[in-house]
N, C-alpha and C. Protein backbone atom coordinates (compact mmCIF):
# COMPACT_ATOMS: atom_id res chain seq x y z
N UNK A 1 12.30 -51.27 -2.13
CA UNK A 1 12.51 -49.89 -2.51
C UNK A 1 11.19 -49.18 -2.74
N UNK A 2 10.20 -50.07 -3.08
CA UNK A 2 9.01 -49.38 -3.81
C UNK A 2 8.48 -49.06 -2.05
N UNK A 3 8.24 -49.34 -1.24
CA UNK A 3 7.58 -49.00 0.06
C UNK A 3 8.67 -48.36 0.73
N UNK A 4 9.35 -48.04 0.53
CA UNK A 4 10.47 -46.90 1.09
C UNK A 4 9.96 -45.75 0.46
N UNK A 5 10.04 -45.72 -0.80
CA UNK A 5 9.08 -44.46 -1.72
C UNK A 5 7.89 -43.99 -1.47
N UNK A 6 6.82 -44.77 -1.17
CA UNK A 6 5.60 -44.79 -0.85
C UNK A 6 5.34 -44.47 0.50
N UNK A 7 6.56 -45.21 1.81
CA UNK A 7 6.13 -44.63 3.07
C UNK A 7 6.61 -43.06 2.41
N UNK A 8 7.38 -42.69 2.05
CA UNK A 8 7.73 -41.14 1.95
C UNK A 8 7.30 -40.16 1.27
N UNK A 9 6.16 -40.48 0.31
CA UNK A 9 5.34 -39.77 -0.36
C UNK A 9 4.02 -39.83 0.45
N UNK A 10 4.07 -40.60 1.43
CA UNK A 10 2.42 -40.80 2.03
C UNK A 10 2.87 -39.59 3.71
N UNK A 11 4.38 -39.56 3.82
CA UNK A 11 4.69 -38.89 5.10
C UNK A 11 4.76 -37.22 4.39
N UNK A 12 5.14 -37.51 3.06
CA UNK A 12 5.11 -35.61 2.76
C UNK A 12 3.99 -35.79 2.80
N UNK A 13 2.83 -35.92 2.22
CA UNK A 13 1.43 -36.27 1.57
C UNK A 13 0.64 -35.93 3.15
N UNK A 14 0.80 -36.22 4.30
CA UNK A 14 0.42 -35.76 5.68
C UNK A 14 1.13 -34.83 5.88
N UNK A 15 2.13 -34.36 6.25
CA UNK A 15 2.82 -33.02 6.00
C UNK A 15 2.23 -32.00 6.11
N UNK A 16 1.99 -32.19 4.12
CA UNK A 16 1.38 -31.06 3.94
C UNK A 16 -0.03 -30.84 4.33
N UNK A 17 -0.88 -31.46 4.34
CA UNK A 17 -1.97 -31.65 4.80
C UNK A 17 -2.42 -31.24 6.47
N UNK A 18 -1.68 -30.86 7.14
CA UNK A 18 -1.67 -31.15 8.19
C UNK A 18 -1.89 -29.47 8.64
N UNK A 19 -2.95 -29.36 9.75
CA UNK A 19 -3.20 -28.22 9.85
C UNK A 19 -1.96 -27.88 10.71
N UNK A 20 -1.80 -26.45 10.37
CA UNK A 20 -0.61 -25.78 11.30
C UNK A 20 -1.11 -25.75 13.12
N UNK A 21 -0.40 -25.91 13.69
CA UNK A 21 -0.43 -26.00 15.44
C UNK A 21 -0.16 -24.22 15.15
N UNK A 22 -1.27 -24.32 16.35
CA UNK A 22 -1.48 -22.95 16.80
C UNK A 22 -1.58 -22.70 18.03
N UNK A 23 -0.86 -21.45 18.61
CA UNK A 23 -1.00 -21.35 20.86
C UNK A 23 -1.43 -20.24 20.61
N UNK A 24 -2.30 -19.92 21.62
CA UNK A 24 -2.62 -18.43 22.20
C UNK A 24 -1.76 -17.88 22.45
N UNK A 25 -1.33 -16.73 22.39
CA UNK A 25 -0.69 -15.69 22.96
C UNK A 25 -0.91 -14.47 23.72
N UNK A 26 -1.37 -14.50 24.85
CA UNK A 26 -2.38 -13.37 25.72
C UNK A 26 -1.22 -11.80 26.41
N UNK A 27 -1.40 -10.34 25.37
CA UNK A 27 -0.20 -9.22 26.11
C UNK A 27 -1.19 -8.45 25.82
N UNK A 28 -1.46 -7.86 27.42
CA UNK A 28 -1.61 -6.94 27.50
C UNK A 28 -3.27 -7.03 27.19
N UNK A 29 -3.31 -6.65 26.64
CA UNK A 29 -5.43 -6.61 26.23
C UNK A 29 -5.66 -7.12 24.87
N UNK A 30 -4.88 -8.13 24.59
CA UNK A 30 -5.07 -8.53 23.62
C UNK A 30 -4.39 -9.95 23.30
N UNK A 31 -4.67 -10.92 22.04
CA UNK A 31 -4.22 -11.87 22.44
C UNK A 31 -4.10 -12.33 20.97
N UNK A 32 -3.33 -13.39 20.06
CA UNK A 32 -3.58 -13.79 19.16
C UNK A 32 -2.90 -15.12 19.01
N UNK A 33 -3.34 -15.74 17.83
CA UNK A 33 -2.77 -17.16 17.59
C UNK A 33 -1.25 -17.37 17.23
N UNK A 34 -0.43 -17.82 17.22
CA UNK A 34 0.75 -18.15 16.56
C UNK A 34 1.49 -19.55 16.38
N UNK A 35 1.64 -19.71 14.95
CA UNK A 35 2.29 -20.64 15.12
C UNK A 35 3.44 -21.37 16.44
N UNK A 36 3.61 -22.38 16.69
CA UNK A 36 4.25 -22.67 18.19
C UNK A 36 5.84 -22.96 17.62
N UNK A 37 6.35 -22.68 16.00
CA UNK A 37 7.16 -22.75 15.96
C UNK A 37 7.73 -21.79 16.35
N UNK A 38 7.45 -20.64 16.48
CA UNK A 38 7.77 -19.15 16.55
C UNK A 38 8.31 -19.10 18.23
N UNK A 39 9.17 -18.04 18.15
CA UNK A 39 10.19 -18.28 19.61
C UNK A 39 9.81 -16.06 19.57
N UNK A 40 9.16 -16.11 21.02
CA UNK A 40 9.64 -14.58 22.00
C UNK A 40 10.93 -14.46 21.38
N UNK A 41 10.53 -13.51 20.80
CA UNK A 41 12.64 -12.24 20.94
C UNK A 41 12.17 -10.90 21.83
N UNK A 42 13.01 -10.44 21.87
CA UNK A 42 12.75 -9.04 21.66
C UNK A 42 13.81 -8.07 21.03
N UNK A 43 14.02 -8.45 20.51
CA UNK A 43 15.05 -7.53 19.55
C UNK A 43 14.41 -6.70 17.74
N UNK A 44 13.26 -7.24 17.72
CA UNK A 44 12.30 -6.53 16.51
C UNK A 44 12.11 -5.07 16.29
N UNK A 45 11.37 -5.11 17.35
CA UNK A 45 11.32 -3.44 17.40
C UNK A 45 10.81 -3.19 18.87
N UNK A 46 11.63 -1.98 19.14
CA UNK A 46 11.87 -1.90 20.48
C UNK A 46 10.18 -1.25 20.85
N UNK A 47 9.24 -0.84 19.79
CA UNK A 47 8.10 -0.41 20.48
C UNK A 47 6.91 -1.74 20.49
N UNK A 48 7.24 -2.56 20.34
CA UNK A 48 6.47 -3.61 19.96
C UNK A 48 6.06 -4.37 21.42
N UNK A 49 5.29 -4.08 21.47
CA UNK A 49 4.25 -5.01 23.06
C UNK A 49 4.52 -6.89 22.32
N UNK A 50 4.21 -6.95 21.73
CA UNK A 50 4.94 -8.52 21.17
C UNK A 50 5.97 -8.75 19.92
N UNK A 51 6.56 -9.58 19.83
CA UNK A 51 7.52 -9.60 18.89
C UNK A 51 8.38 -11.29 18.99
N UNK A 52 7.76 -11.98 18.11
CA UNK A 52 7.83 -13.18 17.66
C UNK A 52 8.51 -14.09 16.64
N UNK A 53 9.74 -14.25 16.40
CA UNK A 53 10.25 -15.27 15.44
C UNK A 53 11.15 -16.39 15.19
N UNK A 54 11.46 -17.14 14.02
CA UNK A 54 11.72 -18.08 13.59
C UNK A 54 12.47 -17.86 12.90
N UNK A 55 14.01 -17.81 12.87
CA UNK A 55 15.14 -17.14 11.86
C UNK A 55 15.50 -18.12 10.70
N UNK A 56 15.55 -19.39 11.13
CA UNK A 56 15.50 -20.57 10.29
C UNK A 56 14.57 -20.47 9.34
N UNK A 57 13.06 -20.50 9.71
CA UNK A 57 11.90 -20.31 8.66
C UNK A 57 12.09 -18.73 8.04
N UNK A 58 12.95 -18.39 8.46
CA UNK A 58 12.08 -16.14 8.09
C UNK A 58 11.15 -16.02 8.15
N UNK A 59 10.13 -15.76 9.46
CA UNK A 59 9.13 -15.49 10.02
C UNK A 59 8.76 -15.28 10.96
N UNK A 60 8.37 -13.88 10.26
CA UNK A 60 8.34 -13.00 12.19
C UNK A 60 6.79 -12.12 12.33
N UNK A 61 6.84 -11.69 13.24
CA UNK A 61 5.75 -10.50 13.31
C UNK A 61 5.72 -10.07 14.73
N UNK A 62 4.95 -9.06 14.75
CA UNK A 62 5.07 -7.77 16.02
C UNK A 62 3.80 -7.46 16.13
N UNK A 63 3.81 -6.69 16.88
CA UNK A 63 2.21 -6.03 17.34
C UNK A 63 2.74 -4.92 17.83
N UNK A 64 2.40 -3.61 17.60
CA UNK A 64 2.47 -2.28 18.02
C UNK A 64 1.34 -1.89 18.73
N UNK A 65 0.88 -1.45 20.20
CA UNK A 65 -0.21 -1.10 20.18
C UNK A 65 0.39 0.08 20.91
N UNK A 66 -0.81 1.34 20.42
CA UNK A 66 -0.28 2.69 20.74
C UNK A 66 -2.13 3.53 21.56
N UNK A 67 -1.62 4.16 22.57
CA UNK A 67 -2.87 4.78 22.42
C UNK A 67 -3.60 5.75 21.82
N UNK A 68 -4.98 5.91 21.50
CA UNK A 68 -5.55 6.94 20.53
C UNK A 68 -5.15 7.92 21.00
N UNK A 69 -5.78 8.32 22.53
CA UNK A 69 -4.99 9.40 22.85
C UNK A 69 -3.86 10.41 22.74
N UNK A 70 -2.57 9.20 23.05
CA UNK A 70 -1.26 10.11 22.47
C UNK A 70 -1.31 9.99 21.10
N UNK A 71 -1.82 9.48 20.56
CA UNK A 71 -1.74 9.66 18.60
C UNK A 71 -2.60 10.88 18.68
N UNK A 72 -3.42 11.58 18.78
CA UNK A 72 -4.66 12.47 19.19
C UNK A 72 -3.76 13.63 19.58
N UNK A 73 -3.04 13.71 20.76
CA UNK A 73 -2.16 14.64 21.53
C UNK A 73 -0.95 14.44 20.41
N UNK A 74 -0.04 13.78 19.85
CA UNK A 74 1.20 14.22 18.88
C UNK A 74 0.65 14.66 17.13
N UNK A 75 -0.75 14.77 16.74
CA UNK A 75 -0.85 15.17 15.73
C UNK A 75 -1.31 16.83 15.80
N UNK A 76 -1.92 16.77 17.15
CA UNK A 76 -1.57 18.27 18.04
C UNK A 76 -0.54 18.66 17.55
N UNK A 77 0.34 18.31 18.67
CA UNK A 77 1.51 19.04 19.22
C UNK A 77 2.33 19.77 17.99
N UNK A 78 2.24 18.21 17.28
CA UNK A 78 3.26 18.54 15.76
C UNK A 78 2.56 19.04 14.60
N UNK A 79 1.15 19.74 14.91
CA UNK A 79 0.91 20.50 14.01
C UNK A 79 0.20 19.55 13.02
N UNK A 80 0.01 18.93 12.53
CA UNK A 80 -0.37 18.24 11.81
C UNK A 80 -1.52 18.01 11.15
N UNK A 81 -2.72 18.45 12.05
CA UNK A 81 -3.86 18.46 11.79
C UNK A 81 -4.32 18.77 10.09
N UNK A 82 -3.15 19.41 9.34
CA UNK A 82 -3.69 19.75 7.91
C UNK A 82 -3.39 18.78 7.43
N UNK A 83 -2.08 17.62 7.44
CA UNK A 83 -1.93 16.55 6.71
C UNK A 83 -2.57 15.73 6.76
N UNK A 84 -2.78 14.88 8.36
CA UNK A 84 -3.59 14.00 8.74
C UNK A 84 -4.88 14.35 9.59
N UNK A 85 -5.91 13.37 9.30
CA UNK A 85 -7.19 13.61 10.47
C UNK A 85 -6.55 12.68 11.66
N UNK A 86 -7.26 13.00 12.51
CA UNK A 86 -7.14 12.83 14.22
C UNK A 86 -8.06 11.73 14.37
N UNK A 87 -8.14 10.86 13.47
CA UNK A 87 -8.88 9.48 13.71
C UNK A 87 -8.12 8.26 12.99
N UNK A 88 -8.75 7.00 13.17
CA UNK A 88 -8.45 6.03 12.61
C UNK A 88 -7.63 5.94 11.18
N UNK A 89 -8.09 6.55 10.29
CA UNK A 89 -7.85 6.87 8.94
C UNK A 89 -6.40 7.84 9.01
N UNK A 90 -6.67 8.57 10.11
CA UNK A 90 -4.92 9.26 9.70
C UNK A 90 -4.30 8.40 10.22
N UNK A 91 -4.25 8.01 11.32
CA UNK A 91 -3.31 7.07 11.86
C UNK A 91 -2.28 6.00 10.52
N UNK A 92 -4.10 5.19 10.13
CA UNK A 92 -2.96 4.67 9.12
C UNK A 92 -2.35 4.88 7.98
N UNK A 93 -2.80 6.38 7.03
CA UNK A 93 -1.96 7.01 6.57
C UNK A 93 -0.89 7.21 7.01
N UNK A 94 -0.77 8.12 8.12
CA UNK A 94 0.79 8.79 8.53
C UNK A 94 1.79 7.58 8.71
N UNK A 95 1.07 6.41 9.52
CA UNK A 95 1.96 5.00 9.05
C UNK A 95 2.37 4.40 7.92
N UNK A 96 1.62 4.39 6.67
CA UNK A 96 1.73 4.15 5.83
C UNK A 96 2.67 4.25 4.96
N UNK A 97 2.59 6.08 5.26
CA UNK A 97 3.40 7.21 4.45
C UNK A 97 4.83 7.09 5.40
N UNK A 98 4.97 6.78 6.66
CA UNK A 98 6.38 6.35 7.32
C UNK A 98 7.05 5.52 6.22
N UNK A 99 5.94 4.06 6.52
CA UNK A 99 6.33 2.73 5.28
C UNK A 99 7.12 3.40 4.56
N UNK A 100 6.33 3.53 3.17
CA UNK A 100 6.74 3.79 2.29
C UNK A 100 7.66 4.84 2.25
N UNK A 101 8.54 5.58 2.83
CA UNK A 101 9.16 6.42 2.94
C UNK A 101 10.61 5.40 3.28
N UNK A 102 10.52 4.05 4.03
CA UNK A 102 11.52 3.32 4.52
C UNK A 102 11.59 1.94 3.86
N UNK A 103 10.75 1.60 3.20
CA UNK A 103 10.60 0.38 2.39
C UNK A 103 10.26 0.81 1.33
N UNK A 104 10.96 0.23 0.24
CA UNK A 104 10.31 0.63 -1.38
C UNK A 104 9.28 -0.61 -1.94
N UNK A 105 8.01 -0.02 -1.69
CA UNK A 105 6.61 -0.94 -1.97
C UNK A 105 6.91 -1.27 -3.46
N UNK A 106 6.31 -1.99 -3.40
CA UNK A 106 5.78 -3.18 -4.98
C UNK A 106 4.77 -4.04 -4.67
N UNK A 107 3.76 -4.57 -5.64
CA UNK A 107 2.86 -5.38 -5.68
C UNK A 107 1.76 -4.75 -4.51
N UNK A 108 1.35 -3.61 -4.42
CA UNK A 108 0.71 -3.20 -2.78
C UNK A 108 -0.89 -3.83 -2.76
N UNK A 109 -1.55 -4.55 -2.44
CA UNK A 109 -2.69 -4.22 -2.07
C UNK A 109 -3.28 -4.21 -0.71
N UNK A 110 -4.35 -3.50 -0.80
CA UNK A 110 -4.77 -2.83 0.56
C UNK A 110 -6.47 -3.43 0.49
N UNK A 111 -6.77 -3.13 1.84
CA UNK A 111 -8.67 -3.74 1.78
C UNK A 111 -8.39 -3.10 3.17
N UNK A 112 -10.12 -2.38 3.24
CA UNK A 112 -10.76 -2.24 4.31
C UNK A 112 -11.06 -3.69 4.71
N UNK A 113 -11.09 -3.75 5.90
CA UNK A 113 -12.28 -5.50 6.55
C UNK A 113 -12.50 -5.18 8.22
N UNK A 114 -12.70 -6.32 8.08
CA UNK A 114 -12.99 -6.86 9.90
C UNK A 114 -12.25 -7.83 10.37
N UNK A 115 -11.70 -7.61 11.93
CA UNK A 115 -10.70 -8.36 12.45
C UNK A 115 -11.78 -8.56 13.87
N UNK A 116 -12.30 -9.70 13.98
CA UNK A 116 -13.20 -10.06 15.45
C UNK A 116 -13.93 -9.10 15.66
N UNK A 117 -14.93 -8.33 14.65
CA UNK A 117 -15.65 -6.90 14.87
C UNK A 117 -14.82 -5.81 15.15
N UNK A 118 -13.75 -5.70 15.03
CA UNK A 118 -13.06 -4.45 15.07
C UNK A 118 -12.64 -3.89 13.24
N UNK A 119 -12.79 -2.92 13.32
CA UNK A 119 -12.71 -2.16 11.94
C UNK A 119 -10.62 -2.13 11.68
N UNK A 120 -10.85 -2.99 10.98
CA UNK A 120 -9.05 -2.67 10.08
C UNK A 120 -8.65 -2.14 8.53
N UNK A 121 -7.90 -2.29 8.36
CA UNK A 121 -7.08 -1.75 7.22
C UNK A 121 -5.97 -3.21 6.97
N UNK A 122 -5.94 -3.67 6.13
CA UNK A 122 -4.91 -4.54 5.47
C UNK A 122 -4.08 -4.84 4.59
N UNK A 123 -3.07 -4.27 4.34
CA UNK A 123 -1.95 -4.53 3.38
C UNK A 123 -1.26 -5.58 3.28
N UNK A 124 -0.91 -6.00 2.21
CA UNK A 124 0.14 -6.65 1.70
C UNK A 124 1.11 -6.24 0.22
N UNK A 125 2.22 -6.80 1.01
CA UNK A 125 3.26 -6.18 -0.19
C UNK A 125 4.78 -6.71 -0.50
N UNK A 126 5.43 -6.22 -1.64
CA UNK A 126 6.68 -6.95 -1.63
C UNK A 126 7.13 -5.31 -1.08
N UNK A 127 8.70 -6.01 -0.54
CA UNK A 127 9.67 -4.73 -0.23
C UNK A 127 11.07 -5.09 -0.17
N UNK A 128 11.73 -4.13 -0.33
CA UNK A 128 13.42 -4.56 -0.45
C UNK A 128 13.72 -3.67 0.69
N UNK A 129 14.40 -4.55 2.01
CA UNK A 129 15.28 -4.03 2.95
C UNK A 129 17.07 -4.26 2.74
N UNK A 130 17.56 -3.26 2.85
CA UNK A 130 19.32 -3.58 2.18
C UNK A 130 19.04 -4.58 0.75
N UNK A 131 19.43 -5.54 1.17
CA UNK A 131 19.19 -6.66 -0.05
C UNK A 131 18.49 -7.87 0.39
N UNK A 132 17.55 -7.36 1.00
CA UNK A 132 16.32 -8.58 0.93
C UNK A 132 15.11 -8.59 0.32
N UNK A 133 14.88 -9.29 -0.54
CA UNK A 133 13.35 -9.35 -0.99
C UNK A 133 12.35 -9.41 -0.17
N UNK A 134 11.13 -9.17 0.69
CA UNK A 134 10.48 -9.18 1.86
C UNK A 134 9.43 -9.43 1.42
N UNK A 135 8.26 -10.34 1.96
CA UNK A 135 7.15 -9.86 1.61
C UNK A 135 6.11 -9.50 3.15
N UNK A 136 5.30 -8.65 3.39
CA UNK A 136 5.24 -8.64 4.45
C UNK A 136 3.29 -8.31 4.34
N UNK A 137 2.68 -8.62 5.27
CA UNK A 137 1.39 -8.12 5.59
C UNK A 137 1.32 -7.43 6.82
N UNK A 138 0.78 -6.68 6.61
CA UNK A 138 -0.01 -5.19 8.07
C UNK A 138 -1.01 -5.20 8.24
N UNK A 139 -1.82 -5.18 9.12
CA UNK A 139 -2.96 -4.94 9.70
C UNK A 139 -2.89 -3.70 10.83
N UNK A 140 -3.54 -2.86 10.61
CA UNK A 140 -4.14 -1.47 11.22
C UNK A 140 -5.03 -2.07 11.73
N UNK A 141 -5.50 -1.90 13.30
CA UNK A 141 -6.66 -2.58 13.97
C UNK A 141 -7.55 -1.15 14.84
N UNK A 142 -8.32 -0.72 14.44
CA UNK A 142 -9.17 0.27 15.20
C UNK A 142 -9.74 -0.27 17.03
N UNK A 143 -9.17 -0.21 17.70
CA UNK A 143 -9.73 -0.95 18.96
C UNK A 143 -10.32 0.40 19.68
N UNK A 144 -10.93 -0.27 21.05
CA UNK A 144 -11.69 0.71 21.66
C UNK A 144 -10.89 2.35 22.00
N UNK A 145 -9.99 1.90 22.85
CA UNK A 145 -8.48 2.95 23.40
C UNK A 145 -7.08 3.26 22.87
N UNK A 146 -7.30 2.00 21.78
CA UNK A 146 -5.64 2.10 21.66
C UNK A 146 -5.93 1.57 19.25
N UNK A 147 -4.81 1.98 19.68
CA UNK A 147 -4.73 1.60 18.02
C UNK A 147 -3.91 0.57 18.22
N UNK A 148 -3.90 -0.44 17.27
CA UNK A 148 -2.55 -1.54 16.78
C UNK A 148 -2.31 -1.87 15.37
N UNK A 149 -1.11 -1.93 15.54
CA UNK A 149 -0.09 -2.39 14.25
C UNK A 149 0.20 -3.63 14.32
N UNK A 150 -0.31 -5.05 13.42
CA UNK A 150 0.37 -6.22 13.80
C UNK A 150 1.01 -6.41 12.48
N UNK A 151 2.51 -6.59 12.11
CA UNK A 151 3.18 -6.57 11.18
C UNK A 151 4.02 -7.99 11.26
N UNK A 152 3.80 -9.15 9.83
CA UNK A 152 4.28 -9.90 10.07
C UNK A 152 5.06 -9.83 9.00
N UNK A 153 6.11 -10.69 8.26
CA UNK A 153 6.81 -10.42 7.18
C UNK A 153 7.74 -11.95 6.82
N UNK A 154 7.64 -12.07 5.75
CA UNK A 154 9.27 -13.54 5.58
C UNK A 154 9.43 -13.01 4.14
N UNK A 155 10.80 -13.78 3.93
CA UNK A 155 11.56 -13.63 3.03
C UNK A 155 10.28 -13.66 1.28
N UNK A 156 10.58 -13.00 0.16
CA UNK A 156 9.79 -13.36 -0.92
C UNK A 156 9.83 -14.23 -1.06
N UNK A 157 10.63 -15.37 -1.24
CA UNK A 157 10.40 -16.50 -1.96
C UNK A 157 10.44 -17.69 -0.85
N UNK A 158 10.34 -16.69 0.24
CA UNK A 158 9.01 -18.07 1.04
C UNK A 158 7.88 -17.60 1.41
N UNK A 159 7.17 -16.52 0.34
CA UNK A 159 5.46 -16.23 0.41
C UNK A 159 4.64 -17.37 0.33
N UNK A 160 4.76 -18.18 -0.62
CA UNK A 160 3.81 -19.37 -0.85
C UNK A 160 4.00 -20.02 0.02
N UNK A 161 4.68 -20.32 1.20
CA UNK A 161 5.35 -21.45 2.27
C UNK A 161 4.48 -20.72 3.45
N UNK A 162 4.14 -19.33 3.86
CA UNK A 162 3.84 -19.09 4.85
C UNK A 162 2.31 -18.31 4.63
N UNK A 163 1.86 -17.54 3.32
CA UNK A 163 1.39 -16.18 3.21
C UNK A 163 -0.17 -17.11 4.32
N UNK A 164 -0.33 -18.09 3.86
CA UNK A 164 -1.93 -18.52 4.61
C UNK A 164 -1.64 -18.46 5.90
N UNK A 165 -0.73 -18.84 6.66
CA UNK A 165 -0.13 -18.60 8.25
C UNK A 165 0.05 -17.25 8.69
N UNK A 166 0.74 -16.51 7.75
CA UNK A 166 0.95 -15.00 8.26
C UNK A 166 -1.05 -14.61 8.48
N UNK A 167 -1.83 -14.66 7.12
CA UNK A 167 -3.20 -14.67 7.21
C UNK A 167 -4.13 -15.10 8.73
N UNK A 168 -3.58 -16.36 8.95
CA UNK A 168 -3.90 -16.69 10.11
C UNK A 168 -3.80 -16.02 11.47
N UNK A 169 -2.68 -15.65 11.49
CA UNK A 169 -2.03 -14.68 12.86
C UNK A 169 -2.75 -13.97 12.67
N UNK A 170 -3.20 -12.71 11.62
CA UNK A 170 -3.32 -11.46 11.88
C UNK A 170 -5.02 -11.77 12.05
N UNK A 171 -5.92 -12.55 11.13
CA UNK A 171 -7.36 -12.38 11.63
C UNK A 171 -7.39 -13.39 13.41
N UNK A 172 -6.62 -13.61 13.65
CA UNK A 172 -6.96 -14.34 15.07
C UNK A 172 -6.77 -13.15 16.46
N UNK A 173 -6.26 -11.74 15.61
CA UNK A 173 -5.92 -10.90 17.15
C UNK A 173 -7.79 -10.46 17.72
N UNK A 174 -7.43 -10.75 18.60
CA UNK A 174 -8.56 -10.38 19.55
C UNK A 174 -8.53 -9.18 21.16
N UNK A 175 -9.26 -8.35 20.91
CA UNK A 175 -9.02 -7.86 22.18
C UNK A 175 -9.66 -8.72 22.78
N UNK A 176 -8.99 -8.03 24.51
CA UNK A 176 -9.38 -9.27 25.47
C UNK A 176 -9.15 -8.29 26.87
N UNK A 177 -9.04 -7.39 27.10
CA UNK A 177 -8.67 -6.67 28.24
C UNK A 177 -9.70 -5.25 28.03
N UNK A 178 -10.56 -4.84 26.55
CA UNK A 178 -11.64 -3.72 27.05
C UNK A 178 -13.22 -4.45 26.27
N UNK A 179 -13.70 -3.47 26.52
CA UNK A 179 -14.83 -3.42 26.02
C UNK A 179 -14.98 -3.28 25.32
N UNK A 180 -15.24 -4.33 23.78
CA UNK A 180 -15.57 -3.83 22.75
C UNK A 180 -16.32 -3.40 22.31
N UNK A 181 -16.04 -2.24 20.84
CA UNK A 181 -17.06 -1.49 19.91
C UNK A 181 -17.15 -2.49 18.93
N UNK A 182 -18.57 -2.64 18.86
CA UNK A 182 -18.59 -3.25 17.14
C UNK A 182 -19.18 -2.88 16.19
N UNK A 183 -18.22 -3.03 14.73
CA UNK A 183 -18.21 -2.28 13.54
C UNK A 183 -19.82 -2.41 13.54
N UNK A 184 -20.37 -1.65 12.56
CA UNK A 184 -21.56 -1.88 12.20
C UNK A 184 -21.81 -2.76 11.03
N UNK A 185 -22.83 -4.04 11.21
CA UNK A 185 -22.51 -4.86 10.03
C UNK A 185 -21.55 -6.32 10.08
N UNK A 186 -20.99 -6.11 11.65
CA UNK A 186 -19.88 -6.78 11.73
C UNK A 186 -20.28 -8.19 12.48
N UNK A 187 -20.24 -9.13 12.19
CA UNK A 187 -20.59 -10.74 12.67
C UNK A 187 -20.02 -10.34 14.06
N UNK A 188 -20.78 -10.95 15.35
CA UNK A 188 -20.25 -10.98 16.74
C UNK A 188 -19.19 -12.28 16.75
């Protein structure tokens, strides 16, 4: 009995220890890591250039990428120019202010950083959808042409089970299809 116990404390004991398996994922001009438990859907959100999950674990995430341009041309059109600026910074306000308008935030924190020399914005937060506790992280990614949204999210009370993995996904996006700008200050 005693080495029945012991093989099974030495098999969790590797387990946990065990770095997470990670695949490339290459759409479009861009590319990032993901866990290989994670299964293609597409049923997330219908604007999402990727959209990735695991219904068993609750763990998902998306990538929105939009161009500056038409963000540039609809803060035009719709007038907007007094609420938001026509750069990086409105973008992820007016997103923000969507958020929070559709999810009721708790616990929010936010940081400027760097994602592979590209200039981001990073949130994390709890949120209640219908009756789910959520916890979810965002990353705003400033790229050369296009803006992106990579939004990953699982249930609250499997934050501690995933939050270093969700972490993982989002600093691994890389462009890969332009020419990059790099932040100033920013490690190559």
């Amino acid at each position: 009995m005693k080495k029945i116990y012991f093989l099974f404390v030495t098999l969790v004991l590797l387990s946990c220890s065990k770095e997470e398996e990670l695949k490339k994922i290459e759409v479009k001009n861009y590319a990032l890591q993901l866990p290989s438990y994670l299964s293609k859907t597409n049923d997330l959100n219908e604007d999402a250039s990727l959209q990735y999950q695991n219904p068993f674990r609750e763990l998902y995430i998306i990538v929105i990428d939009e161009s500056k341009q038409e963000f540039e041309q609809a803060i035009a059109v719709n007038e907007l120019e007094d609420i938001y600026s026509n750069d990086f910074n409105g973008y992820v306000e007016l997103l923000t202010t969507s958020l929070e308008n559709n999810i009721e935030f708790k616990n929010k924190k936010e940081k400027d950083t760097v994602i592979n020399s590209l200039e981001a914005k990073l949130f994390k937060f709890e949120g209640k959808i219908e009756e789910y506790e959520v916890f979810y992280e965002i990353a705003f990614v400033n790229g050369v042409s296009n803006y992106y949204q990579i939004m990953t999210w699982t249930l609250l009370n499997r934050r501690s089970d995933y939050e270093a993995v969700m972490d993982k996904m989002i600093n691994s996006f890389k462009i890969t299809g332009e020419t990059k700008v790099h932040v100033k200050g920013a490690k190559k």
